[in-house]
Protein backbone atom coordinates (compact mmCIF):
# COMPACT_ATOMS: atom_id res chain seq x y z
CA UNK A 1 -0.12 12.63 -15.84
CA UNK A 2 1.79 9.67 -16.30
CA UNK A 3 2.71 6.40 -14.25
CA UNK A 4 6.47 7.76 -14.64
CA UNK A 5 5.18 11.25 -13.03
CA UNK A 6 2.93 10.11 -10.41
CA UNK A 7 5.46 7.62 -9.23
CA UNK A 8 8.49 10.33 -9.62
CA UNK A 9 6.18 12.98 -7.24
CA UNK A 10 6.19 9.93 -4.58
CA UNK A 11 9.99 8.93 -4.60
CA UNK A 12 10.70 12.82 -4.11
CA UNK A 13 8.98 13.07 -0.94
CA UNK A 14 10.46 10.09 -0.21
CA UNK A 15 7.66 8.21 0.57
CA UNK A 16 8.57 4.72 -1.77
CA UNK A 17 9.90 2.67 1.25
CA UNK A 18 11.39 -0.37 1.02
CA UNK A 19 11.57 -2.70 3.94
CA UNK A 20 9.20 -5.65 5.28
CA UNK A 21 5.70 -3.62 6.10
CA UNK A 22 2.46 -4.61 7.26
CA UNK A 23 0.13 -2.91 4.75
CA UNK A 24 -3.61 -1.62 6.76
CA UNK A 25 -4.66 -4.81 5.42
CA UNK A 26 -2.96 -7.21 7.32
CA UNK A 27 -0.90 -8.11 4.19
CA UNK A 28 3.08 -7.97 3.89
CA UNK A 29 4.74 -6.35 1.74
CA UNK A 30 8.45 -5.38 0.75
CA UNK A 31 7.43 -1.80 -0.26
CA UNK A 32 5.39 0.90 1.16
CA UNK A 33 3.81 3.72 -0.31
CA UNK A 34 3.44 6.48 2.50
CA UNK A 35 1.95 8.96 1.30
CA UNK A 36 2.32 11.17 3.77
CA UNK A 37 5.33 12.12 2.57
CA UNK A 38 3.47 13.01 -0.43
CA UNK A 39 0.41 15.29 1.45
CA UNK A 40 3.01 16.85 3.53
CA UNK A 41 3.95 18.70 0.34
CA UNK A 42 0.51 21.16 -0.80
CA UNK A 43 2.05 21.77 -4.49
CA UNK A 44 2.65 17.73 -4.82
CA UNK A 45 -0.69 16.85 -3.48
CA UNK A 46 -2.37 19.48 -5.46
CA UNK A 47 -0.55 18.06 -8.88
CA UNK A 48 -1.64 14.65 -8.04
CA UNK A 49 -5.23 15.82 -7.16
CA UNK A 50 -5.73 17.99 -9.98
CA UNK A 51 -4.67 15.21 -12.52
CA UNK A 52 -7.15 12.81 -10.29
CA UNK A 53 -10.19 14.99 -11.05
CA UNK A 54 -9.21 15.56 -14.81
CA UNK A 55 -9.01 11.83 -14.90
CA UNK A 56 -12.45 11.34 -13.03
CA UNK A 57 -14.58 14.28 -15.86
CA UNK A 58 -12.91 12.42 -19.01
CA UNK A 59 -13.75 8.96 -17.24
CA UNK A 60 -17.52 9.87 -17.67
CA UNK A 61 -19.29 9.39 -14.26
CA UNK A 62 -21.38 12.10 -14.55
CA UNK A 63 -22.69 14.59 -12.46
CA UNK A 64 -20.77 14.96 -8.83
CA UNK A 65 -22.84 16.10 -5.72
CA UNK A 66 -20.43 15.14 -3.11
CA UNK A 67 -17.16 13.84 -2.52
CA UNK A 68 -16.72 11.58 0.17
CA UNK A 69 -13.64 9.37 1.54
CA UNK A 70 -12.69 7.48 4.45
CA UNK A 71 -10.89 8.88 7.23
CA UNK A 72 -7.70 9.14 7.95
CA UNK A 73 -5.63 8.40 4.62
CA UNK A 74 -8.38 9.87 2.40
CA UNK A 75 -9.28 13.52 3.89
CA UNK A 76 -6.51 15.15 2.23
CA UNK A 77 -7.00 13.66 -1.70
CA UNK A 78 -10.61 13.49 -0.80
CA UNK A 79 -10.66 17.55 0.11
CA UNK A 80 -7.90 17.99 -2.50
CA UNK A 81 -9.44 16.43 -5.71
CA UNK A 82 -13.07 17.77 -4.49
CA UNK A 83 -11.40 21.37 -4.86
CA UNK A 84 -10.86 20.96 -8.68
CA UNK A 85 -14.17 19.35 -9.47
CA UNK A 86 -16.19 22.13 -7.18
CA UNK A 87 -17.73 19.73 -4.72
CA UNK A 88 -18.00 19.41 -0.82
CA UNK A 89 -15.78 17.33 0.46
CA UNK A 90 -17.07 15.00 3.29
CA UNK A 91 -15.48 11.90 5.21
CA UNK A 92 -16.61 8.96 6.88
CA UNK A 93 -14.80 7.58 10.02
CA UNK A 94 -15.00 4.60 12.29
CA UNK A 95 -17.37 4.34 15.10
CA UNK A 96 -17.98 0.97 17.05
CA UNK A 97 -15.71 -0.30 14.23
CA UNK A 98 -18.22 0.97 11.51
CA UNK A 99 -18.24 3.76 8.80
CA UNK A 100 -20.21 6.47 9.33
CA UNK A 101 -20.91 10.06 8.09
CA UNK A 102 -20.42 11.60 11.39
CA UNK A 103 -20.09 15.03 11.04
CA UNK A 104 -22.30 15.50 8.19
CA UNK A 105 -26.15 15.72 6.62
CA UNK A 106 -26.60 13.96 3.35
CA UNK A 107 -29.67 14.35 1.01
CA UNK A 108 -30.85 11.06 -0.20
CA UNK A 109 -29.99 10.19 -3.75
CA UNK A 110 -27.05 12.14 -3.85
CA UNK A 111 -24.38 11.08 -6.27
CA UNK A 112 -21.01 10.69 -4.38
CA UNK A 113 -17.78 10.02 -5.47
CA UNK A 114 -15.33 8.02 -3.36
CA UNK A 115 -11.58 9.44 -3.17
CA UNK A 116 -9.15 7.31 -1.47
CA UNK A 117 -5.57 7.37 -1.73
CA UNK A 118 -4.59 4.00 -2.48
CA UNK A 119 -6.06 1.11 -3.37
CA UNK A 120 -4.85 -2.73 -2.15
CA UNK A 121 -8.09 -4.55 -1.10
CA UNK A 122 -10.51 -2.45 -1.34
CA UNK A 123 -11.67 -3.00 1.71
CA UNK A 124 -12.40 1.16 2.99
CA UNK A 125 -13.75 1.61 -0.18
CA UNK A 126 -16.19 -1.30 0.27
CA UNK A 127 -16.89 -0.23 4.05
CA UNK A 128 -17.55 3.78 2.51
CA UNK A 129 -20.01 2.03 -0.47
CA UNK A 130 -21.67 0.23 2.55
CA UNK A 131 -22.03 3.16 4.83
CA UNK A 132 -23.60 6.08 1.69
CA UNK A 133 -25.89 3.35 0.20
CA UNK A 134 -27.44 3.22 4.16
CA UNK A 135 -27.93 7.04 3.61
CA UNK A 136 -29.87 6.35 0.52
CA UNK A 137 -26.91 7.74 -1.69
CA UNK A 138 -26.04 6.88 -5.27
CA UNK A 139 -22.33 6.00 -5.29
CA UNK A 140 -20.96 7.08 -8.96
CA UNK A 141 -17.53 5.93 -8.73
CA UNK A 142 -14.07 5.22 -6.48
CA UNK A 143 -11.50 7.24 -7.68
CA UNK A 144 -7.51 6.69 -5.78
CA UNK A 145 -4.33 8.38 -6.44
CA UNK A 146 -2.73 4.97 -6.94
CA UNK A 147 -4.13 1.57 -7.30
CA UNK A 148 -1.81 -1.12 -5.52
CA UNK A 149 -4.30 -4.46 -6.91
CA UNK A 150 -3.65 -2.93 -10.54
CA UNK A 151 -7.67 -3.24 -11.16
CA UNK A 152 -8.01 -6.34 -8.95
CA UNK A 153 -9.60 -5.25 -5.86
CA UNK A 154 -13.34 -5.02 -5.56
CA UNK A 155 -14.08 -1.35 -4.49
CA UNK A 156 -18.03 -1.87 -4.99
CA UNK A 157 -18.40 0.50 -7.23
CA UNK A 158 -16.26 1.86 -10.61
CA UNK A 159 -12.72 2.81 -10.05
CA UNK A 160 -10.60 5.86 -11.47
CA UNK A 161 -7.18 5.36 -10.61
CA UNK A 162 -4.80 8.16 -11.26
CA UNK A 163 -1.68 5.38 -11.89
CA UNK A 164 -1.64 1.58 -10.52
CA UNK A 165 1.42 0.09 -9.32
CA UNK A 166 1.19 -3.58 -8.80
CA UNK A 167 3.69 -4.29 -5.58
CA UNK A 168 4.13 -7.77 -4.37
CA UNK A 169 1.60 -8.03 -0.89
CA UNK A 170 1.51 -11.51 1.10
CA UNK A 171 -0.32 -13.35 4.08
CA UNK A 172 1.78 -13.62 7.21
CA UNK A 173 2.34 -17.21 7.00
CA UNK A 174 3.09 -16.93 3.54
CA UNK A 175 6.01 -14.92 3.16
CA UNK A 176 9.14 -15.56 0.66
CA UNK A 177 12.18 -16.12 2.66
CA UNK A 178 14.09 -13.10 2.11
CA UNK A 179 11.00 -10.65 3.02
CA UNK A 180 10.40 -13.04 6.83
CA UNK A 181 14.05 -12.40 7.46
CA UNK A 182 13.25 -8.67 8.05
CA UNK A 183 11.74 -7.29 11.31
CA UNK A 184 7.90 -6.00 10.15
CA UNK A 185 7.22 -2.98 10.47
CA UNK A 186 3.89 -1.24 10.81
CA UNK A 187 3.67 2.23 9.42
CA UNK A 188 -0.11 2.63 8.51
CA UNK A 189 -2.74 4.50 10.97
CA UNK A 190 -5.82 2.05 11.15
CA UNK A 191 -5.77 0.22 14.54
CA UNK A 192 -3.54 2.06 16.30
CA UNK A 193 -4.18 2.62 20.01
């Protein structure tokens, strides 16, 4: 699956916004993927996963015991992609402001793969790294449906990234003049009340 495809899949279901958002990671930006849109959609998701997992075999991480991602954006790709490579599909999820594998037993040095939806900072796929190497497990890889940092974000581990697609993202005080000028918005799900 190409860029052009992947990309095409999102802007059907709509979910290429354009606007002034604040991304989960407190950065600003004048488009947002929400992929929602996408997951809302079982035969898009499934594409999009299926090509994911093809893309994670040929990229050579080896043998898969688990898939894990972080909760919320991730349990759908997560469960979705972990359906074509024939692997449980666990999450993690945020207590006291922490990942942890709540609802789930992991053997020790099991080799888990990451799937998370998109990439920007990397900063849920370092927090997920953090929270399976305190289980004793071998992370293999991160693997994302897109990749916002277009390979720049530390993820802690190797990343498979079905596309990337490198959109402008900038620090509150920082913002070009034409972006400030319109109301923020905040469409993500991580600290909402």
């Amino acid at each position: 699956m190409t860029r052009d495809d992947v990309l095409s899949i999102f802007r059907d279901a709509g979910a290429i916004l354009e606007g002034h958002f604040i991304l989960t990671s407190g950065l600003r930006s004048p488009v947002f993927l929400q992929k929602a849109r996408v997951f809302m959609y079982p035969d898009k998701t499934e594409r999009l996963c299926k090509a994911l997992a093809e893309k994670i075999r040929a990229s050579g991480v080896g043998p898969i015991d688990f898939v894990v991602s972080p909760a919320v954006g991730g349990l759908i790709p997560g469960y979705e992609t972990a359906r074509h490579l024939g692997v449980p599909a666990m999450w993690v999820e945020r207590e006291g402001g922490k990942f942890r594998l709540r609802r789930f037993e992991m053997p020790r040095g099991a080799r888990v793969l990451i799937v998370e939806d998109i990439v920007t900072t990397g900063l849920s796929c370092r927090e997920t790294v953090e929270a399976l190497k305190d289980l004793g497990a071998t992370v293999v890889g991160v693997a994302c449906l897109i990749d916002r940092s277009a390979g720049e974000a530390d993820v802690a581990a190797p990343l498979v990234a079905l596309t990337d697609y490198k959109v402008p993202a900038y620090e509150a005080d920082n913002l070009p003049p034409e972006l400030a000028a319109i109301p923020a918005v905040k469409p993500g799900s991580r600290n909402l009340a």
